[in-house]
C-alpha atoms as a PDB file:
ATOM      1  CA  UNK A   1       0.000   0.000   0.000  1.00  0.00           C
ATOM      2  CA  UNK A   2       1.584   3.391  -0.681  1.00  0.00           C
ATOM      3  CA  UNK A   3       1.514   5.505   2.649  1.00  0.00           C
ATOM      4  CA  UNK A   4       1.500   8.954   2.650  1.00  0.00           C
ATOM      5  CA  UNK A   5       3.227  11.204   6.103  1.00  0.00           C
ATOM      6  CA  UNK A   6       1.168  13.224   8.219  1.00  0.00           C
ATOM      7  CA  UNK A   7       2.532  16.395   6.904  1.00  0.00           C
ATOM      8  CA  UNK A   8       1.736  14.922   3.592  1.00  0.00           C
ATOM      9  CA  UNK A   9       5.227  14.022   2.202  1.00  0.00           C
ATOM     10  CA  UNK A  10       5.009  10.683   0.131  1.00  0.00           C
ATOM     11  CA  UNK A  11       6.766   7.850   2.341  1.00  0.00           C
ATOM     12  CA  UNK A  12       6.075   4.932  -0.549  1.00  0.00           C
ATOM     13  CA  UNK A  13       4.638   1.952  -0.979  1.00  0.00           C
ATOM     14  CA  UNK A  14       4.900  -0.445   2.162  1.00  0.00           C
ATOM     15  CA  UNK A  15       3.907  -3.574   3.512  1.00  0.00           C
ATOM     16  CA  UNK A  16       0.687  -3.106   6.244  1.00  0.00           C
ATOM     17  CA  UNK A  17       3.263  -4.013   9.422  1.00  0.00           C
ATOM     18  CA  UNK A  18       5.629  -1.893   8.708  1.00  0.00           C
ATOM     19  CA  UNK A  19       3.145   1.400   7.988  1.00  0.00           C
ATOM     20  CA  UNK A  20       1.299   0.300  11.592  1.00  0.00           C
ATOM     21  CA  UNK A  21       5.105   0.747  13.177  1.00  0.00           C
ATOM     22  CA  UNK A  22       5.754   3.259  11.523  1.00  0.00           C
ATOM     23  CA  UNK A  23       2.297   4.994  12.483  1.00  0.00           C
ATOM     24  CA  UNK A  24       2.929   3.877  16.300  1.00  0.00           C
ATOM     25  CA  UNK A  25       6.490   5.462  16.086  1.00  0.00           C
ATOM     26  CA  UNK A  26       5.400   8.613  15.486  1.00  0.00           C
ATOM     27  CA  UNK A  27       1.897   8.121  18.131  1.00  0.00           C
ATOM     28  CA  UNK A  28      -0.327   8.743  15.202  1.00  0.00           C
ATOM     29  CA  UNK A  29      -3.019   6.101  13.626  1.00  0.00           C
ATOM     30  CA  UNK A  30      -2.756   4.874   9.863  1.00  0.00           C
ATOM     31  CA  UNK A  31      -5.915   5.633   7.998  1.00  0.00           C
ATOM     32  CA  UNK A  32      -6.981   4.621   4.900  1.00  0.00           C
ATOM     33  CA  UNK A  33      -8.262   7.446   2.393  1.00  0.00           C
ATOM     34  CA  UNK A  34      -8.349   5.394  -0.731  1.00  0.00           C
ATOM     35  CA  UNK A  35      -9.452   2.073  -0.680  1.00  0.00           C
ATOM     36  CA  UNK A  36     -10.210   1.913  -4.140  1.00  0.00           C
ATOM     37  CA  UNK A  37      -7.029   3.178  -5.582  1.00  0.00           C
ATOM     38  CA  UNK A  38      -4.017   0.355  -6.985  1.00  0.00           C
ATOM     39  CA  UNK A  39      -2.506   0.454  -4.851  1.00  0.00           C
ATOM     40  CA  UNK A  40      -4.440   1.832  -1.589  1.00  0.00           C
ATOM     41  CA  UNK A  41      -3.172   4.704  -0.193  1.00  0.00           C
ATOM     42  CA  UNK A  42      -3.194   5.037   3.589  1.00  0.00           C
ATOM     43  CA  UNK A  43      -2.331   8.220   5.409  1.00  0.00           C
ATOM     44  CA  UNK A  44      -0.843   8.511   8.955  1.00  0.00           C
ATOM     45  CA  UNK A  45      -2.640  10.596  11.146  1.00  0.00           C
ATOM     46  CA  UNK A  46      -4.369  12.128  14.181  1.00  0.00           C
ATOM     47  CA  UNK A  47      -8.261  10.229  13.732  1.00  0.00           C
ATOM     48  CA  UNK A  48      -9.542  12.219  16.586  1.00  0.00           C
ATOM     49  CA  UNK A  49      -8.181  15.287  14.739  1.00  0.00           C
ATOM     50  CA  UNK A  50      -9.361  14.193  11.446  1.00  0.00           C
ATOM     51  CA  UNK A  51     -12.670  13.025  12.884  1.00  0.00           C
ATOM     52  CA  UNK A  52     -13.358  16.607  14.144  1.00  0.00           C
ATOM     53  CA  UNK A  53     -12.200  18.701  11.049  1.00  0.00           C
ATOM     54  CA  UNK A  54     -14.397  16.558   9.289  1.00  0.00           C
ATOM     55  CA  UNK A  55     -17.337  17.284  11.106  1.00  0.00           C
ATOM     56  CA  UNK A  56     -16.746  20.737  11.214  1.00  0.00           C
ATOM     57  CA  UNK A  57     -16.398  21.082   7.514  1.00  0.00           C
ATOM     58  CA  UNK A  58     -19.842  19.378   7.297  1.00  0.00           C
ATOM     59  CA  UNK A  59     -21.510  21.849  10.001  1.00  0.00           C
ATOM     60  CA  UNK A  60     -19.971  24.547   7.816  1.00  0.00           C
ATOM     61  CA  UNK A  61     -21.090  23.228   4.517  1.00  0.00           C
ATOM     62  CA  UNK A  62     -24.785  22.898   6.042  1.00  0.00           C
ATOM     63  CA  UNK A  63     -25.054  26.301   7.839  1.00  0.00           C
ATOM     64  CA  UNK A  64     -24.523  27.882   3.801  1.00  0.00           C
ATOM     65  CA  UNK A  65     -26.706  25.184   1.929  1.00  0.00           C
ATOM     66  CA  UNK A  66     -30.417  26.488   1.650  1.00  0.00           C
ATOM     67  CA  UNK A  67     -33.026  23.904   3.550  1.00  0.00           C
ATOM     68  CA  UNK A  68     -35.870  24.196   0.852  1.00  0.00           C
ATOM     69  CA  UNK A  69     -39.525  24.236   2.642  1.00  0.00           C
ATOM     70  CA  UNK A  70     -42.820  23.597   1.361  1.00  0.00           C
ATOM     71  CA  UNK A  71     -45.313  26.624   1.956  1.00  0.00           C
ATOM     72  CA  UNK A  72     -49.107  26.420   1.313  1.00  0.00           C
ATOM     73  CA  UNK A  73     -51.277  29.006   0.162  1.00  0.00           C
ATOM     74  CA  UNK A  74     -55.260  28.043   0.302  1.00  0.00           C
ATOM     75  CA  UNK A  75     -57.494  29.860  -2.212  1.00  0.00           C
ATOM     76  CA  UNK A  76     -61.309  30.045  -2.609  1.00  0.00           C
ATOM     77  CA  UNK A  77     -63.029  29.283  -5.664  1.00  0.00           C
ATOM     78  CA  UNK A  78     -64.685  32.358  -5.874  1.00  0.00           C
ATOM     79  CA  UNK A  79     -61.930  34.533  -4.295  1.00  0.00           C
ATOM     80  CA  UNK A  80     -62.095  37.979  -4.896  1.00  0.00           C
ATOM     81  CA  UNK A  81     -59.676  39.792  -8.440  1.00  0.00           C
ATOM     82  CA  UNK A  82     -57.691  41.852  -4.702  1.00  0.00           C
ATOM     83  CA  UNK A  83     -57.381  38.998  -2.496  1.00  0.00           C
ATOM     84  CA  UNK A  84     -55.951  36.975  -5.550  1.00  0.00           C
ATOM     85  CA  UNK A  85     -53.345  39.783  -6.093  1.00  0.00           C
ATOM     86  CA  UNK A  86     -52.695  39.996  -2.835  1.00  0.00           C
ATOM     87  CA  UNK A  87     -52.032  36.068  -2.107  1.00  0.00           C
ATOM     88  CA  UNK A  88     -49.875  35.470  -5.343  1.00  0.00           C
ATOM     89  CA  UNK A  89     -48.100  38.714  -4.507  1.00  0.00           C
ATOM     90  CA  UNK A  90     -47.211  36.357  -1.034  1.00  0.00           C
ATOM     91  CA  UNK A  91     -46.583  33.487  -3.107  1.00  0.00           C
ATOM     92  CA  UNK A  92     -43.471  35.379  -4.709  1.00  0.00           C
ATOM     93  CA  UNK A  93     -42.459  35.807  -1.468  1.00  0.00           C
ATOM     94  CA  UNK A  94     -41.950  32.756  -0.768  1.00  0.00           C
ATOM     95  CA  UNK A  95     -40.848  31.752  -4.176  1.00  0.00           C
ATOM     96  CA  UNK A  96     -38.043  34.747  -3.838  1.00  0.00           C
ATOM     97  CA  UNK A  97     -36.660  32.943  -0.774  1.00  0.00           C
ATOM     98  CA  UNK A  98     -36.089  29.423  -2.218  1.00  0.00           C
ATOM     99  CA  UNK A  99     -39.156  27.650  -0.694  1.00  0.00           C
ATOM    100  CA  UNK A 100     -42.053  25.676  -2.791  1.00  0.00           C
ATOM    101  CA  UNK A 101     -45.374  26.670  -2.506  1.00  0.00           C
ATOM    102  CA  UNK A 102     -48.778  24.021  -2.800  1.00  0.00           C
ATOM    103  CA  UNK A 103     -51.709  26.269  -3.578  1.00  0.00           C
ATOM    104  CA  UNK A 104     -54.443  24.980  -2.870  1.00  0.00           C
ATOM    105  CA  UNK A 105     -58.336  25.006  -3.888  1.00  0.00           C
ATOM    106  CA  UNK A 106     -60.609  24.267  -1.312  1.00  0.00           C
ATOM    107  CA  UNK A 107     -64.066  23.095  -1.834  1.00  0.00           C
ATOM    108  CA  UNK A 108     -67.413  23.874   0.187  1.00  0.00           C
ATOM    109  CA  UNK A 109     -70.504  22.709  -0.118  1.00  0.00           C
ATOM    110  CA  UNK A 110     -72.181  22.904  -4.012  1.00  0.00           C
ATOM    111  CA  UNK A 111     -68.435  23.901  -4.485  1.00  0.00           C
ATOM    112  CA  UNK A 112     -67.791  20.008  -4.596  1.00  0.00           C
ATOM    113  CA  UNK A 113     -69.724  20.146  -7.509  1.00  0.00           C
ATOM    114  CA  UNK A 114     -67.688  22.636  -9.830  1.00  0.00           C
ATOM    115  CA  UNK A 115     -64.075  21.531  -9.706  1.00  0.00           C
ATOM    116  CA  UNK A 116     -63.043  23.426 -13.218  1.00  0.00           C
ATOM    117  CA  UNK A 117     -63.608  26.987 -11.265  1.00  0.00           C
ATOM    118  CA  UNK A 118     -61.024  25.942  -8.652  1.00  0.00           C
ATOM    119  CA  UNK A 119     -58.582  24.537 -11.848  1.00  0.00           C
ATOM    120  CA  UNK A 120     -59.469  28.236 -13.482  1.00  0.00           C
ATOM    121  CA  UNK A 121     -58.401  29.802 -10.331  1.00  0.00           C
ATOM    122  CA  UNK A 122     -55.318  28.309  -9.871  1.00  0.00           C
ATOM    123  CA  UNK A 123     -54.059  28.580 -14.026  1.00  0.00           C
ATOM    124  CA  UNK A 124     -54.273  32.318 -13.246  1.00  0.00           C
ATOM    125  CA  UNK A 125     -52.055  31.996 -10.424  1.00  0.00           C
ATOM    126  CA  UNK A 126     -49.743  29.948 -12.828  1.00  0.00           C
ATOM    127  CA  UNK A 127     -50.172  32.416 -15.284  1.00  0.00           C
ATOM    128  CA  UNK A 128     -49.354  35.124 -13.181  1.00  0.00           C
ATOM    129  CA  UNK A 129     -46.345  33.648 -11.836  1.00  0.00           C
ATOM    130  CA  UNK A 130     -44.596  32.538 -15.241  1.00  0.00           C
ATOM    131  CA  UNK A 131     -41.492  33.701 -15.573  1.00  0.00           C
ATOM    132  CA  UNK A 132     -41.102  33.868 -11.621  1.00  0.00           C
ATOM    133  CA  UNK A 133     -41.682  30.032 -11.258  1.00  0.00           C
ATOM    134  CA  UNK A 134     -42.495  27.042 -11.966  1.00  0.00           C
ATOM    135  CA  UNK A 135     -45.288  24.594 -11.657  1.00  0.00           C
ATOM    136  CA  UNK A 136     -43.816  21.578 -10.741  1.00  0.00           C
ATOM    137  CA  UNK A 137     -47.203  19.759 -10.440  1.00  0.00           C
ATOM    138  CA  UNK A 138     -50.077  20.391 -12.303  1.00  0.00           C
ATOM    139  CA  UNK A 139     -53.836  20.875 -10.635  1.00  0.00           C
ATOM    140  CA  UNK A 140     -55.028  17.935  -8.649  1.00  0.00           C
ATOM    141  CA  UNK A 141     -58.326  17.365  -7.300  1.00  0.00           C
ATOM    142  CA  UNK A 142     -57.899  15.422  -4.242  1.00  0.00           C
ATOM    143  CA  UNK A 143     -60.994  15.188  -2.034  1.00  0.00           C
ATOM    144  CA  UNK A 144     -62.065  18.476  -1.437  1.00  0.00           C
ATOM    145  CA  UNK A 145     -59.287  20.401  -2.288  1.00  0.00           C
ATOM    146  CA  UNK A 146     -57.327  20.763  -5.974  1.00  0.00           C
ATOM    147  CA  UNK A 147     -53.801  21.674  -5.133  1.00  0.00           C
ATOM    148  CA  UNK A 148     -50.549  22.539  -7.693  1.00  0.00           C
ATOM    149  CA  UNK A 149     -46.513  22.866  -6.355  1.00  0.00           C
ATOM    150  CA  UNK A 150     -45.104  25.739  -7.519  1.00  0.00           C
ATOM    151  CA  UNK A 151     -41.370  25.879  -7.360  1.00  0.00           C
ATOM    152  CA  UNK A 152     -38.819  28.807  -7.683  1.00  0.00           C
ATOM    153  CA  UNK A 153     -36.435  28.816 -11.365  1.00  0.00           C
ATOM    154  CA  UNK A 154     -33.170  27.180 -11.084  1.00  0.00           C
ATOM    155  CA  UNK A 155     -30.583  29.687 -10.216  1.00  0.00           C
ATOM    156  CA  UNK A 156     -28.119  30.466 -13.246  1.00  0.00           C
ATOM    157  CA  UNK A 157     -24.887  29.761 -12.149  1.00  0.00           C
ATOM    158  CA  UNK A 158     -21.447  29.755 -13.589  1.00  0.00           C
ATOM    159  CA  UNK A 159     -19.010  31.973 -15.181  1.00  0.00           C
ATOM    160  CA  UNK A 160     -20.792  34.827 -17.892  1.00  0.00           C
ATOM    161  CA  UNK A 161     -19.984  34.741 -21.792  1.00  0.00           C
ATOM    162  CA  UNK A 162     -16.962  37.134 -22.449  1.00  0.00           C
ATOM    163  CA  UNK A 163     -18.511  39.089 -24.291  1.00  0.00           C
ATOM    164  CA  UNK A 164     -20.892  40.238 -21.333  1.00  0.00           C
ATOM    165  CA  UNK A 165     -18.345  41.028 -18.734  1.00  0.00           C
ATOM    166  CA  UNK A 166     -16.711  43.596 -21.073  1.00  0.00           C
ATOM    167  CA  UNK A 167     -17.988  47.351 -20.565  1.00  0.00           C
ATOM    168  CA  UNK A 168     -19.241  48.243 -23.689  1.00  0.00           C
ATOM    169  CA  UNK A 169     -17.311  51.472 -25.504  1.00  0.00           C
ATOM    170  CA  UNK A 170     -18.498  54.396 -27.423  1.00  0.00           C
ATOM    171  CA  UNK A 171     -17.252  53.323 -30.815  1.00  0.00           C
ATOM    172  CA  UNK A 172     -13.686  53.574 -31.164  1.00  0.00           C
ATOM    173  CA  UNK A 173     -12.255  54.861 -34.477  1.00  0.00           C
ATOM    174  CA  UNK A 174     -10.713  52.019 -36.613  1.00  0.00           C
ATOM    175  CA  UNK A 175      -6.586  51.706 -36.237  1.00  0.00           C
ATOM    176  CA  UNK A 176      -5.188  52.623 -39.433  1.00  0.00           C
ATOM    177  CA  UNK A 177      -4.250  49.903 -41.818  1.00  0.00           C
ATOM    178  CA  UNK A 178      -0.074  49.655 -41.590  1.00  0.00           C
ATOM    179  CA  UNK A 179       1.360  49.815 -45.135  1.00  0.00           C
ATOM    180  CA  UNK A 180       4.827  49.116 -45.839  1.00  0.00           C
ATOM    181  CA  UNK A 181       7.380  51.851 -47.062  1.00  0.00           C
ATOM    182  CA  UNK A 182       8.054  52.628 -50.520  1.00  0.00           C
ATOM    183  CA  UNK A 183       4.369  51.021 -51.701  1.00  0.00           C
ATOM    184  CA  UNK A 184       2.731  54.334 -53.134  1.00  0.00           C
ATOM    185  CA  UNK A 185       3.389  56.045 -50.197  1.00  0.00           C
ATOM    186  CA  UNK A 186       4.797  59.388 -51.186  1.00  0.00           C
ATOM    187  CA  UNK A 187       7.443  61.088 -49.021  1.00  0.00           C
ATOM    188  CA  UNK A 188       6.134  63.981 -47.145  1.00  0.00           C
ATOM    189  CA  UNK A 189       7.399  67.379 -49.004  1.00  0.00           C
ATOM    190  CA  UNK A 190       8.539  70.207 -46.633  1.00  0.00           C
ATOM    191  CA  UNK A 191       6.636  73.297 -46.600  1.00  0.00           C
ATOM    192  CA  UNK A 192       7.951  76.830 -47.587  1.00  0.00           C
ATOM    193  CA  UNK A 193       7.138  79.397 -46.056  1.00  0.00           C
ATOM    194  CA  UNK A 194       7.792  83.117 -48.082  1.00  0.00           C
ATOM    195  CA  UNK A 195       8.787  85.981 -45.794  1.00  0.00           C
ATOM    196  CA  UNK A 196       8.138  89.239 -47.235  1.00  0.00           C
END
């Protein structure tokens, strides 16, 4: 197995007893890091210290990462044109900060009876929200309510084209054209000046 120092200088490839004495020499463990390598590489090491750095990476890596929730909204089918404005105004919101939304329908009484005005209702929230999400799942009757997830767009990521990251100019005149002496070129004459 190649073995690798715990200041990360490359010690070689090793037989297993002689890493483990050479591990217990220096009052560190041997660890291996890459089982699937040929050959495997084992590194000689603190555990406990290794253990630790490696969990604080991971509480660093998930105090940045965004949890993603699910928000509902709950609609009426015969909701009023302000209240509608209002609630998908909210549903942004959420959208805005990362989390899904489920808007929901819900049904009472002869309501049961009319699902399509609840579907209506909720396309014009879909409609109203294109280009600021997504519907992720369509209208759904289920029981009393019809429901749809609405999700936020995928954030662009990544480096922008060239061409974008340059400040555009106000026209800059052409360079001239370089031509090489004694083509055409005539030599510039002197002027005279006459005094009188």
């Amino acid at each position: 197995m190649r073995i690798i120092g715990h200041e990360g200088e490359q010690l070689g490839i090793m037989s297993l007893p002689r890493a483990l004495d050479l591990a217990r020499s220096e009052n560190l463990d041997l660890v291996e890091v890459s089982p699937m390598a040929q050959p495997p590489v084992c590194k000689i090491l603190d555990y406990g210290r290794f253990k630790y750095e490696q969990t604080r990476k991971e509480r660093e890596a998930r105090k940045t990462q965004k949890t993603q929730t699910l928000k509902e909204m709950r609609l009426r089918p015969k909701i009023g044109q302000h209240d509608l404005d209002f609630k998908t105004k909210l549903i942004l919101d959420f959208l805005e900060e990362g989390d899904k939304v489920k808007v929901a329908v819900n049904f009472r009484g002869r309501e049961n009876a009319h699902p399509e005005i609840g579907r209506q209702v909720l396309e014009e929230v879909a409609r109203r929200l294109q280009g600021k999400g997504q519907v992720e799942r369509s209208p759904l009757l289920e029981g009393r309510s019809m429901s749809m997830i609405v999700s936020p767009l995928p954030q662009k990521t990544g480096p922008r084209p060239q061409r974008e990251q340059q400040a555009p100019s106000a026209n800059p005149p052409p360079a001239p054209a370089p031509q090489p002496a004694g083509a055409g070129a005539a030599p510039a004459q002197p002027t005279q000046t006459s005094q009188s």
